[in-house]
C-alpha atoms as a PDB file:
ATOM      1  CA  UNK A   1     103.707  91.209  79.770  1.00  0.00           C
ATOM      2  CA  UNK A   2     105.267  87.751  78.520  1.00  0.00           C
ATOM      3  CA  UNK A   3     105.282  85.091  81.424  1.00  0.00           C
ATOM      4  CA  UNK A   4     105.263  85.742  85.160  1.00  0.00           C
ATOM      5  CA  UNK A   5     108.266  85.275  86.856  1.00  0.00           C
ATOM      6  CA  UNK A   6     108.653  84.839  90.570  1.00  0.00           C
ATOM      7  CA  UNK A   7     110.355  87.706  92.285  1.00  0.00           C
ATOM      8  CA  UNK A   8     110.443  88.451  95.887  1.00  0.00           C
ATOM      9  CA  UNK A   9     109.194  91.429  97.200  1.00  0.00           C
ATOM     10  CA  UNK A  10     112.335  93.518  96.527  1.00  0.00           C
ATOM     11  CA  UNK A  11     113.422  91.808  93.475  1.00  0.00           C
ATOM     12  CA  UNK A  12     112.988  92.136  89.545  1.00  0.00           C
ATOM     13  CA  UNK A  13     112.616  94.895  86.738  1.00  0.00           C
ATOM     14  CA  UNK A  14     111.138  98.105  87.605  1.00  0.00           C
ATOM     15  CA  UNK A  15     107.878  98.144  85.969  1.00  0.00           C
ATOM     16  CA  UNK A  16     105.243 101.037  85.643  1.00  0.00           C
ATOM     17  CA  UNK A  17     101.646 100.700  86.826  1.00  0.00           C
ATOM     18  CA  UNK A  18      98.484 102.687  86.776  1.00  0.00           C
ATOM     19  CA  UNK A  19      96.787 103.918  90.160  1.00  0.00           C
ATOM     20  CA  UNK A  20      94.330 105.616  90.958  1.00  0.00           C
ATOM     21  CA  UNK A  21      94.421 108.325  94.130  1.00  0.00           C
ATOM     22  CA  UNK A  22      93.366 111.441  94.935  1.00  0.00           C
ATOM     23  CA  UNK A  23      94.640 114.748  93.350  1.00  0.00           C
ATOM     24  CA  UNK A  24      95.433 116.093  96.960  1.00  0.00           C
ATOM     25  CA  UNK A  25      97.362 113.636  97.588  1.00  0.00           C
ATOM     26  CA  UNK A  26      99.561 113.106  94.270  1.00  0.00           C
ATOM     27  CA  UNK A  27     100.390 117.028  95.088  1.00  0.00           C
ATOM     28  CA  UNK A  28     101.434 116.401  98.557  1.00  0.00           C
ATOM     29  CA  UNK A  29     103.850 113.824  97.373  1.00  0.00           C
ATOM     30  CA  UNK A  30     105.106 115.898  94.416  1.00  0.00           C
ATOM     31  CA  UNK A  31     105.558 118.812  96.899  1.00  0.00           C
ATOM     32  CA  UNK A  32     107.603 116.534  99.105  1.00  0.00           C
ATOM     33  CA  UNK A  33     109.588 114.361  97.041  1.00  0.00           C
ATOM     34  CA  UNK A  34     109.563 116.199  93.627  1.00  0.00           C
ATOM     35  CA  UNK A  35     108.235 114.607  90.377  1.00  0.00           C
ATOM     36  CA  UNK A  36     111.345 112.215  89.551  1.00  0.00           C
ATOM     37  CA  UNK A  37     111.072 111.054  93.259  1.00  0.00           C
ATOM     38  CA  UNK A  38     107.197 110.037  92.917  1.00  0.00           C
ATOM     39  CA  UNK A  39     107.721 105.969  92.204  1.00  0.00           C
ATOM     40  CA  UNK A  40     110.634 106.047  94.791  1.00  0.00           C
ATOM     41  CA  UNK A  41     108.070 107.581  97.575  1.00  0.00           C
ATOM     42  CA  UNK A  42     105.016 105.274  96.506  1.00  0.00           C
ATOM     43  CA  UNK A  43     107.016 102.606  96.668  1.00  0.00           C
ATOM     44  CA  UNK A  44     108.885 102.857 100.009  1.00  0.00           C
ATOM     45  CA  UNK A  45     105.032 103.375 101.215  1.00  0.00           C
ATOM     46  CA  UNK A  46     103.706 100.513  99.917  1.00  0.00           C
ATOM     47  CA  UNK A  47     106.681  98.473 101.181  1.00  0.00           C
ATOM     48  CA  UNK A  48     105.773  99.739 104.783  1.00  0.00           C
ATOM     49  CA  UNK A  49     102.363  99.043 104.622  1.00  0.00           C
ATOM     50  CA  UNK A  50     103.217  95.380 103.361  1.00  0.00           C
ATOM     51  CA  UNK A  51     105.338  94.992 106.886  1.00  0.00           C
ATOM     52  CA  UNK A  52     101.975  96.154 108.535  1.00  0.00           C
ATOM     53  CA  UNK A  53     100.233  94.004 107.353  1.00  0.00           C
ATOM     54  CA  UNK A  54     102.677  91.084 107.827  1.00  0.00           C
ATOM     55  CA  UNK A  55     103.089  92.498 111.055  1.00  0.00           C
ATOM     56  CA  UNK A  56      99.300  92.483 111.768  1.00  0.00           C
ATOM     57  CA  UNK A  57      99.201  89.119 110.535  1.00  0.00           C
ATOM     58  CA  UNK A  58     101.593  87.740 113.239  1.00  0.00           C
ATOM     59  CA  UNK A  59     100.207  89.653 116.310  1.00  0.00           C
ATOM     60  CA  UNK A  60      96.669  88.021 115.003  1.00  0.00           C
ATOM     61  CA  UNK A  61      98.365  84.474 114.964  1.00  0.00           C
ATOM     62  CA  UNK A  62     100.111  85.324 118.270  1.00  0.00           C
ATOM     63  CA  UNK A  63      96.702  86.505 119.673  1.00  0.00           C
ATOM     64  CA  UNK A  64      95.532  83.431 118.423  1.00  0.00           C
ATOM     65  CA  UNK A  65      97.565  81.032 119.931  1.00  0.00           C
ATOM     66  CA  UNK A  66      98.345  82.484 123.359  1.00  0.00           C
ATOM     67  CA  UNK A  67      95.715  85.158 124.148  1.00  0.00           C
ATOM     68  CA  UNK A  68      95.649  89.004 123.940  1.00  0.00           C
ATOM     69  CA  UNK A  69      98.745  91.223 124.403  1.00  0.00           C
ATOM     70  CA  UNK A  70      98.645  92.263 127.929  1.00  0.00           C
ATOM     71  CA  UNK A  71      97.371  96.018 127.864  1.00  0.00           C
ATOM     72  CA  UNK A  72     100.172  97.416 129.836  1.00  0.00           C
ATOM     73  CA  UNK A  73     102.763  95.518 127.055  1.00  0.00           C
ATOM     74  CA  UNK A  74     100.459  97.180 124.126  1.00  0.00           C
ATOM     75  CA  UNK A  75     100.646 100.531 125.675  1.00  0.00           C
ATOM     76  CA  UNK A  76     104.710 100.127 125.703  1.00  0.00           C
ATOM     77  CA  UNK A  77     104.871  99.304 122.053  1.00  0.00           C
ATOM     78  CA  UNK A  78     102.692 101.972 120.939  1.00  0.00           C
ATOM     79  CA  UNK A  79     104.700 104.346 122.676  1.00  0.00           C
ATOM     80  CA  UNK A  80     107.476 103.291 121.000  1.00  0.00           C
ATOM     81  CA  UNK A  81     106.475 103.279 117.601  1.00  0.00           C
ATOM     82  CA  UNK A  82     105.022 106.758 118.011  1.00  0.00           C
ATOM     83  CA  UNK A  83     108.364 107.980 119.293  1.00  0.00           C
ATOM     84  CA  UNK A  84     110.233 105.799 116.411  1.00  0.00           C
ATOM     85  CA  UNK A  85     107.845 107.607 113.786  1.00  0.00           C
ATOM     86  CA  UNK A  86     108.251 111.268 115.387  1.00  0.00           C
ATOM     87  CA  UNK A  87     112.306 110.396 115.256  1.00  0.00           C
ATOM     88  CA  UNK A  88     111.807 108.913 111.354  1.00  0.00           C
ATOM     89  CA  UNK A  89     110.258 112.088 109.934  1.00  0.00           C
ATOM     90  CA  UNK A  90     112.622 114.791 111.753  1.00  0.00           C
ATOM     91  CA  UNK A  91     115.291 112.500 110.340  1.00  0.00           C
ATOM     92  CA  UNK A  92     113.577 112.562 106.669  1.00  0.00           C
ATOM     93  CA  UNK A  93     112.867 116.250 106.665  1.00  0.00           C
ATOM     94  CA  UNK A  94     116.299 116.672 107.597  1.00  0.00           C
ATOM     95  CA  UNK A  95     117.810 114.359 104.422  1.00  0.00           C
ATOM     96  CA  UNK A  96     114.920 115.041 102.215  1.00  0.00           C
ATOM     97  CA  UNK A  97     115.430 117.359  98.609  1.00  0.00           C
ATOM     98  CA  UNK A  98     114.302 120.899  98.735  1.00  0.00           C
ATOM     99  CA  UNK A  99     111.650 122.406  96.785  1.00  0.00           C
ATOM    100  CA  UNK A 100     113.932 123.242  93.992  1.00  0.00           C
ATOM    101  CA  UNK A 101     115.483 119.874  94.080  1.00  0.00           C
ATOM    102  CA  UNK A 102     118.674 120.232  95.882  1.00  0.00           C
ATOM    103  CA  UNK A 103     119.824 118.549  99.312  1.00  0.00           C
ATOM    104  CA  UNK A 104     119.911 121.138 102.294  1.00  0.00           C
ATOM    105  CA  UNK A 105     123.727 121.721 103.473  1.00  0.00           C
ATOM    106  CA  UNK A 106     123.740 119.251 106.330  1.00  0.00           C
ATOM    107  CA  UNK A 107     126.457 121.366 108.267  1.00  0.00           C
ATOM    108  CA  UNK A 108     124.061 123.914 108.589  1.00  0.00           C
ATOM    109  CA  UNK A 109     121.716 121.821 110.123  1.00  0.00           C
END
């Protein structure tokens, strides 16, 4: 590669990368998403993860600063991310390709 550029975390060329993962999981992804929709997938997941972790990062300073979440508060925000991830993959099922590559027919949903 010639000189690094800056790019935010959404920004610049596509470019391709080696990783390493387990054969399981490279077919559950290829069953899901199809081989042309592999980068697309991997990438979306490791763009989620980064919000985690930025997400992590900010309860920790938070903690820091004024304490622990109150339990009760906690409790209330994992419910709702558990009910916002159960809603997120009947909604992706729903508008994801087919086996064979094609989109289900959404008015037969």
């Amino acid at each position: 590669m010639d000189t690094p550029l800056e790019y935010g975390p959404d920004e610049g060329p596509a470019q391709k990368v080696s990783v390493s993962m387990p054969a399981g999981r490279i077919a559950a992804v290829k069953a899901r998403v199809g081989t042309r929709g592999f980068s697309a997938y991997i990438s979306a997941a490791v763009e989620r993860q980064i919000q985690r972790d930025l997400l992590d990062e900010l309860v920790q300073a938070s903690e820091r600063e004024t304490g622990p979440i109150p339990q009760a508060m906690h409790d209330r925000a994992t419910a709702a991310i558990s009910a916002a991830e159960a809603l997120a993959a009947t909604e992706t099922d729903a508008e994801s390709p087919q086996g064979d590559g094609t989109w289900p027919d959404r008015a037969a949903s």
